[in-house]
PDB file of N, CA and C in Angstrom:
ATOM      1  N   UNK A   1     114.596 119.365 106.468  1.00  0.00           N
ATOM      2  CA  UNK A   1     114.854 120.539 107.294  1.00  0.00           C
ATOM      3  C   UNK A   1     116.347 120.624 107.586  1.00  0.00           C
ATOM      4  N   UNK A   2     116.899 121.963 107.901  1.00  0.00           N
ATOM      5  CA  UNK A   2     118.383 122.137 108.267  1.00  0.00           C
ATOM      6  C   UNK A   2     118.865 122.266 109.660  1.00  0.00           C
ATOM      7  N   UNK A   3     117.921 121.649 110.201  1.00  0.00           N
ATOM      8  CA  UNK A   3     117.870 121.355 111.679  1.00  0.00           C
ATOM      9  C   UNK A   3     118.728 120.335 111.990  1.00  0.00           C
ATOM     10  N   UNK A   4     118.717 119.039 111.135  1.00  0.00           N
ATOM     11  CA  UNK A   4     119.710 118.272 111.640  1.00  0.00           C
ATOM     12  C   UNK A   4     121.503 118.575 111.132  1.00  0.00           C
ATOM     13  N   UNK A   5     120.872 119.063 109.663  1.00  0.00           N
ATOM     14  CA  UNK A   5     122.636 119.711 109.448  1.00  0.00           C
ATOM     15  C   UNK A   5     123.196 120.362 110.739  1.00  0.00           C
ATOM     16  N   UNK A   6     122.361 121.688 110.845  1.00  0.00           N
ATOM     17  CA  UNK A   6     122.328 122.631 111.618  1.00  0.00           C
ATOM     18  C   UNK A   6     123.804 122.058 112.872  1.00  0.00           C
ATOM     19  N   UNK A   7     122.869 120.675 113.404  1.00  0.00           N
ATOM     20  CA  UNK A   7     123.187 120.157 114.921  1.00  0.00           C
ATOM     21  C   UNK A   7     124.371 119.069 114.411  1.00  0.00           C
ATOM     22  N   UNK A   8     124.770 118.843 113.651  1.00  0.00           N
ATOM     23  CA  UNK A   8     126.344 117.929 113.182  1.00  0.00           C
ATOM     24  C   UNK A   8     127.366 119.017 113.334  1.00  0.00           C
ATOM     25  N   UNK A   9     126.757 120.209 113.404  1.00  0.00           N
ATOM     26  CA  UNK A   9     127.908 121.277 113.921  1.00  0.00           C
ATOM     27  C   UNK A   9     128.352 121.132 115.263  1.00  0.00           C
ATOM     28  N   UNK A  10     127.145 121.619 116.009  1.00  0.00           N
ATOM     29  CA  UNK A  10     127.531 121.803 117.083  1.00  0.00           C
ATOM     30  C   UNK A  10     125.961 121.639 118.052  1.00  0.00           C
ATOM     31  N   UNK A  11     125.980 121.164 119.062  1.00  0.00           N
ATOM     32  CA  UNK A  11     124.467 121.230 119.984  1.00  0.00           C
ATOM     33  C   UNK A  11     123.920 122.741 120.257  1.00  0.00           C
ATOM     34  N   UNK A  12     122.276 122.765 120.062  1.00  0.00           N
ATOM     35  CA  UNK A  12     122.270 124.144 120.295  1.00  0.00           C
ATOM     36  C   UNK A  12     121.027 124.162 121.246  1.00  0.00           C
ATOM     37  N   UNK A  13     120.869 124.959 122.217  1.00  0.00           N
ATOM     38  CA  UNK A  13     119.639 125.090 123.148  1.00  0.00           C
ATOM     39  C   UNK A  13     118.401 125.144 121.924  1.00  0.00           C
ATOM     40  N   UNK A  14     117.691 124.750 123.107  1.00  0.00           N
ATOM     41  CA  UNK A  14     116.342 124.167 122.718  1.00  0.00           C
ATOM     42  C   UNK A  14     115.605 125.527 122.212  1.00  0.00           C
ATOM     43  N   UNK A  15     115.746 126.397 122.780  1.00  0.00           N
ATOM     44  CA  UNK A  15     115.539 128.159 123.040  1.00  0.00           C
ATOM     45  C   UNK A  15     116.047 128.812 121.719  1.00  0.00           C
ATOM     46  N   UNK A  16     117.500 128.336 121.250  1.00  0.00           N
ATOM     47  CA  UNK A  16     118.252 129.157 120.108  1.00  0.00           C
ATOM     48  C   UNK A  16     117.269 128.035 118.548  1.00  0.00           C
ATOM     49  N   UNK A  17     117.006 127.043 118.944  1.00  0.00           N
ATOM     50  CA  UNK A  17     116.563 126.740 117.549  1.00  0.00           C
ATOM     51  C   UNK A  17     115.331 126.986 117.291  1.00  0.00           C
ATOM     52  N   UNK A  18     114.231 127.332 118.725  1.00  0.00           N
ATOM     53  CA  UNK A  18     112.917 128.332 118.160  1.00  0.00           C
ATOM     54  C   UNK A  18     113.038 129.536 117.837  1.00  0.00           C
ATOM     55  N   UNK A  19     114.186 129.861 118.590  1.00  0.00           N
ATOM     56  CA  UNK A  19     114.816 131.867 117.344  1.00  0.00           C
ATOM     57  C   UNK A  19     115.067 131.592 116.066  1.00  0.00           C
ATOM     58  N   UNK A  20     115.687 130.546 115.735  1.00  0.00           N
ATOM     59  CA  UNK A  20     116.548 130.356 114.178  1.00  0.00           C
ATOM     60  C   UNK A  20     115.557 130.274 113.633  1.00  0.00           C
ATOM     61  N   UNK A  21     115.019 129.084 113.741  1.00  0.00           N
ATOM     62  CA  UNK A  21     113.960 127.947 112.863  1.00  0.00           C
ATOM     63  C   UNK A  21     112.554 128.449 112.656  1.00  0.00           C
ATOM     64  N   UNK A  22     112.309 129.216 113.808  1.00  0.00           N
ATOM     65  CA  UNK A  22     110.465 129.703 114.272  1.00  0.00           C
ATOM     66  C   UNK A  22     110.652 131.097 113.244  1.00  0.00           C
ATOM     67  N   UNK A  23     108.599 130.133 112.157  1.00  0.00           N
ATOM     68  CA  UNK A  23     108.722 131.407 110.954  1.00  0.00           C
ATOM     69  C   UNK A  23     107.115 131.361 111.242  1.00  0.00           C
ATOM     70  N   UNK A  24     106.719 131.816 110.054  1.00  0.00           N
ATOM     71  CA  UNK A  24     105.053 131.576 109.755  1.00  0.00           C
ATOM     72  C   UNK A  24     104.656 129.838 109.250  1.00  0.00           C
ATOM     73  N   UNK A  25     105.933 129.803 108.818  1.00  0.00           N
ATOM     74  CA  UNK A  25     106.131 128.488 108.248  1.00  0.00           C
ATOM     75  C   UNK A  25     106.012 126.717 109.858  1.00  0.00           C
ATOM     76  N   UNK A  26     107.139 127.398 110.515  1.00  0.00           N
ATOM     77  CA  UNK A  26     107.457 126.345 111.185  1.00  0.00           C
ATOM     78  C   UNK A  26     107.240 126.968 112.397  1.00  0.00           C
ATOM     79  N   UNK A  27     106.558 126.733 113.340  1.00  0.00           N
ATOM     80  CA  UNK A  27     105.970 127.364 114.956  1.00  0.00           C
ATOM     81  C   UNK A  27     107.027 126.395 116.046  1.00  0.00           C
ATOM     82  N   UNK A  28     107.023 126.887 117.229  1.00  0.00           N
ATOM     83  CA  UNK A  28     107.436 126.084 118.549  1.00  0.00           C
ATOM     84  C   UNK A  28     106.607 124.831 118.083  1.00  0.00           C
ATOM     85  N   UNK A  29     105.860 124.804 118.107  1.00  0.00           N
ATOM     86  CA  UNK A  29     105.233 123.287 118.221  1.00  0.00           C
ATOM     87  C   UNK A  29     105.546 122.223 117.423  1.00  0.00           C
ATOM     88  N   UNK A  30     105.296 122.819 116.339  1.00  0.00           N
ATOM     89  CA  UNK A  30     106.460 121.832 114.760  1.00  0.00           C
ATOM     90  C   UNK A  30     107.772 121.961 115.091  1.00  0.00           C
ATOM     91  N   UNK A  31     108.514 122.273 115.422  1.00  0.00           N
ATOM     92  CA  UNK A  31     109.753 121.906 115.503  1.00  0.00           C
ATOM     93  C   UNK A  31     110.080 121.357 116.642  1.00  0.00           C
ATOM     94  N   UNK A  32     109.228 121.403 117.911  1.00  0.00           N
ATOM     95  CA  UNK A  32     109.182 120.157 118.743  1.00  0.00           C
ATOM     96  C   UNK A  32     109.023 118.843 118.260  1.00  0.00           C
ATOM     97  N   UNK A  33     107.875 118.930 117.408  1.00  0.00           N
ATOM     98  CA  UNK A  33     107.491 117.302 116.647  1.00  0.00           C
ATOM     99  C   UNK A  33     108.814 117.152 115.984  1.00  0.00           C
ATOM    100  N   UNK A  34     109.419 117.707 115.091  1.00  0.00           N
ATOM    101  CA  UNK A  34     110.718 117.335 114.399  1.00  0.00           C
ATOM    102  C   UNK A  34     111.551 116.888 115.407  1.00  0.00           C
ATOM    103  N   UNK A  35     111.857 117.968 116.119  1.00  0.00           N
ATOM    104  CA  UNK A  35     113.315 117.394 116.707  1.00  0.00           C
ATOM    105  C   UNK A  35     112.583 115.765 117.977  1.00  0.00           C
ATOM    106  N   UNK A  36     111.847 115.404 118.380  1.00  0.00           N
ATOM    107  CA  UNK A  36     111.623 114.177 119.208  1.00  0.00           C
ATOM    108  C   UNK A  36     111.481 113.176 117.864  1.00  0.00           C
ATOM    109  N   UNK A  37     110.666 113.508 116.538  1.00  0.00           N
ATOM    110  CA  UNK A  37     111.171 112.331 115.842  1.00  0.00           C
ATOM    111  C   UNK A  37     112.036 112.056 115.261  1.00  0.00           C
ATOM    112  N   UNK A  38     113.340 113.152 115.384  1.00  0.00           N
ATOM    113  CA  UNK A  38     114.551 112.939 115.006  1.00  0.00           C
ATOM    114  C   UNK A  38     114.910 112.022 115.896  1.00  0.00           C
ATOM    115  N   UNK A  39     114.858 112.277 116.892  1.00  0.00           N
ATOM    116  CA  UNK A  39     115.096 111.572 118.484  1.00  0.00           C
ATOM    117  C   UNK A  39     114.807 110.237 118.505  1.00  0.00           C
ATOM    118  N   UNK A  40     113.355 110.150 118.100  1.00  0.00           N
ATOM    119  CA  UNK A  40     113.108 109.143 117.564  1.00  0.00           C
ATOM    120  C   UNK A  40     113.507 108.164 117.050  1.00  0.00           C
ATOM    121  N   UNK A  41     114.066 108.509 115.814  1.00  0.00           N
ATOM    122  CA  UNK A  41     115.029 107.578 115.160  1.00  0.00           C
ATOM    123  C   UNK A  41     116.027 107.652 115.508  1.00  0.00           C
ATOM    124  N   UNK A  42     116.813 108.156 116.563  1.00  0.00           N
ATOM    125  CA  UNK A  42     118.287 108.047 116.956  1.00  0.00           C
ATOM    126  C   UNK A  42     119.034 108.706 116.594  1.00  0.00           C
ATOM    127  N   UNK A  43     118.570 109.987 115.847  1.00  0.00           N
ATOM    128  CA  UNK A  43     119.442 110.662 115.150  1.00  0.00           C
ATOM    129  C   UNK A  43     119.758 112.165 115.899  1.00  0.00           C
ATOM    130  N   UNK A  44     119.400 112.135 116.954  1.00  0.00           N
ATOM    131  CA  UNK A  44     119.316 113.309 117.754  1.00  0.00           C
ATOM    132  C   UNK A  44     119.524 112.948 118.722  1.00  0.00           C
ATOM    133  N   UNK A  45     119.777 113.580 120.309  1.00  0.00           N
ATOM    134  CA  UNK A  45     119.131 113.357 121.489  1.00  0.00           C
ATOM    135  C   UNK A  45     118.978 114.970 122.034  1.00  0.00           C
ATOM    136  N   UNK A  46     118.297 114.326 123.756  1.00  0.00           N
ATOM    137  CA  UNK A  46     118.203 115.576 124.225  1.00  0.00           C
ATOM    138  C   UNK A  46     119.022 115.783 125.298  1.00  0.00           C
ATOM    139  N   UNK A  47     119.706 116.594 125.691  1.00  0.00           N
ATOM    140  CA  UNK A  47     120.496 116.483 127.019  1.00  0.00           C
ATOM    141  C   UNK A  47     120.064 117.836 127.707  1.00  0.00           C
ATOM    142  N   UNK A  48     119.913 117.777 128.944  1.00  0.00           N
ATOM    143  CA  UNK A  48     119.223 118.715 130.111  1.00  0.00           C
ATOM    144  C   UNK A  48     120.750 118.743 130.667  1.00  0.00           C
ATOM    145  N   UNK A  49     121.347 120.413 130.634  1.00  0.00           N
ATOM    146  CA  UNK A  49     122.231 120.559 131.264  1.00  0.00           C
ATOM    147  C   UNK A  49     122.212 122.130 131.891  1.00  0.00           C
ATOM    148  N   UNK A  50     122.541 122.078 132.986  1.00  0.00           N
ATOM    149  CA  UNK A  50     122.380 123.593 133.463  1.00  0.00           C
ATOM    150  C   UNK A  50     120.960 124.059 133.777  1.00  0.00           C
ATOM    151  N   UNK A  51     119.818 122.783 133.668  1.00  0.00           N
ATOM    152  CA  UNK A  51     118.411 123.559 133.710  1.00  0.00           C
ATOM    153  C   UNK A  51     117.967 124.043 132.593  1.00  0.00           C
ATOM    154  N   UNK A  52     118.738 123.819 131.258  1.00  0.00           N
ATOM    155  CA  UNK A  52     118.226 123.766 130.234  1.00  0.00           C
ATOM    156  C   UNK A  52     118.332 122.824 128.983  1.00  0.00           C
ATOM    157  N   UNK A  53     117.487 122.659 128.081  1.00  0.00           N
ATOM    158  CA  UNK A  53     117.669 121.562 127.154  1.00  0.00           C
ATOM    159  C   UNK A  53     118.700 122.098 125.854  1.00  0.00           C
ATOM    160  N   UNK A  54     119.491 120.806 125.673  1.00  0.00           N
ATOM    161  CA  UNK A  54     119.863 121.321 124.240  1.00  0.00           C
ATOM    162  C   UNK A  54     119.655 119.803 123.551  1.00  0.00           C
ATOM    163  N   UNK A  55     120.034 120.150 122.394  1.00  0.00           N
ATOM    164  CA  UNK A  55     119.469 119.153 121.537  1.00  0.00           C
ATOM    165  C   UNK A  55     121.511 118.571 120.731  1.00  0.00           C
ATOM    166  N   UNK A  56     121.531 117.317 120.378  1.00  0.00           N
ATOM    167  CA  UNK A  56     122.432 117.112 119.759  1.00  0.00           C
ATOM    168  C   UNK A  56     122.605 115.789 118.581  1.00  0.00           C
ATOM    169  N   UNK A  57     123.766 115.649 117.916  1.00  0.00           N
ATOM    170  CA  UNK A  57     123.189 115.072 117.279  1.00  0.00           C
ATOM    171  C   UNK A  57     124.192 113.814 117.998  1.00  0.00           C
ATOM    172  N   UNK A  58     123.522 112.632 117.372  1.00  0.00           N
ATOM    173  CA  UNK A  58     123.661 111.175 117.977  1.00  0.00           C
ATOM    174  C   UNK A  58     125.818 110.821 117.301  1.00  0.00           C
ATOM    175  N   UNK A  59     126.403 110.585 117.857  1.00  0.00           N
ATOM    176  CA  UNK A  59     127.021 109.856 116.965  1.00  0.00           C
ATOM    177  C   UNK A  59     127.207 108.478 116.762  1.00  0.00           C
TER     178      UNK A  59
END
């Protein structure tokens, strides 16, 4: 998926990557599972700022 490229750019709300990413293909719910087992392996995190989540990538 280009979700993690995506986030070596730059961190993006949790909100902007179910607009990008969300198809017939990939729902809110699958791309929750992706991005926590990105997380998972350390290759992501999540940071809560402002009352909202964004997602980033680990360095």
């Amino acid at each position: 998926m280009e979700l993690k490229i995506l986030l070596e750019r730059h961190p993006m709300r949790q909100e902007q990557i179910f607009e990008t990413f969300s198809s017939k293909k990939f729902n809110e719910q699958d791309l929750l599972l992706e991005l926590n087992t990105l997380a998972s392996q350390n290759k992501i995190k999540k940071v809560i700022y402002n009352n909202q989540t964004f997602w980033k990538l680990i360095n």
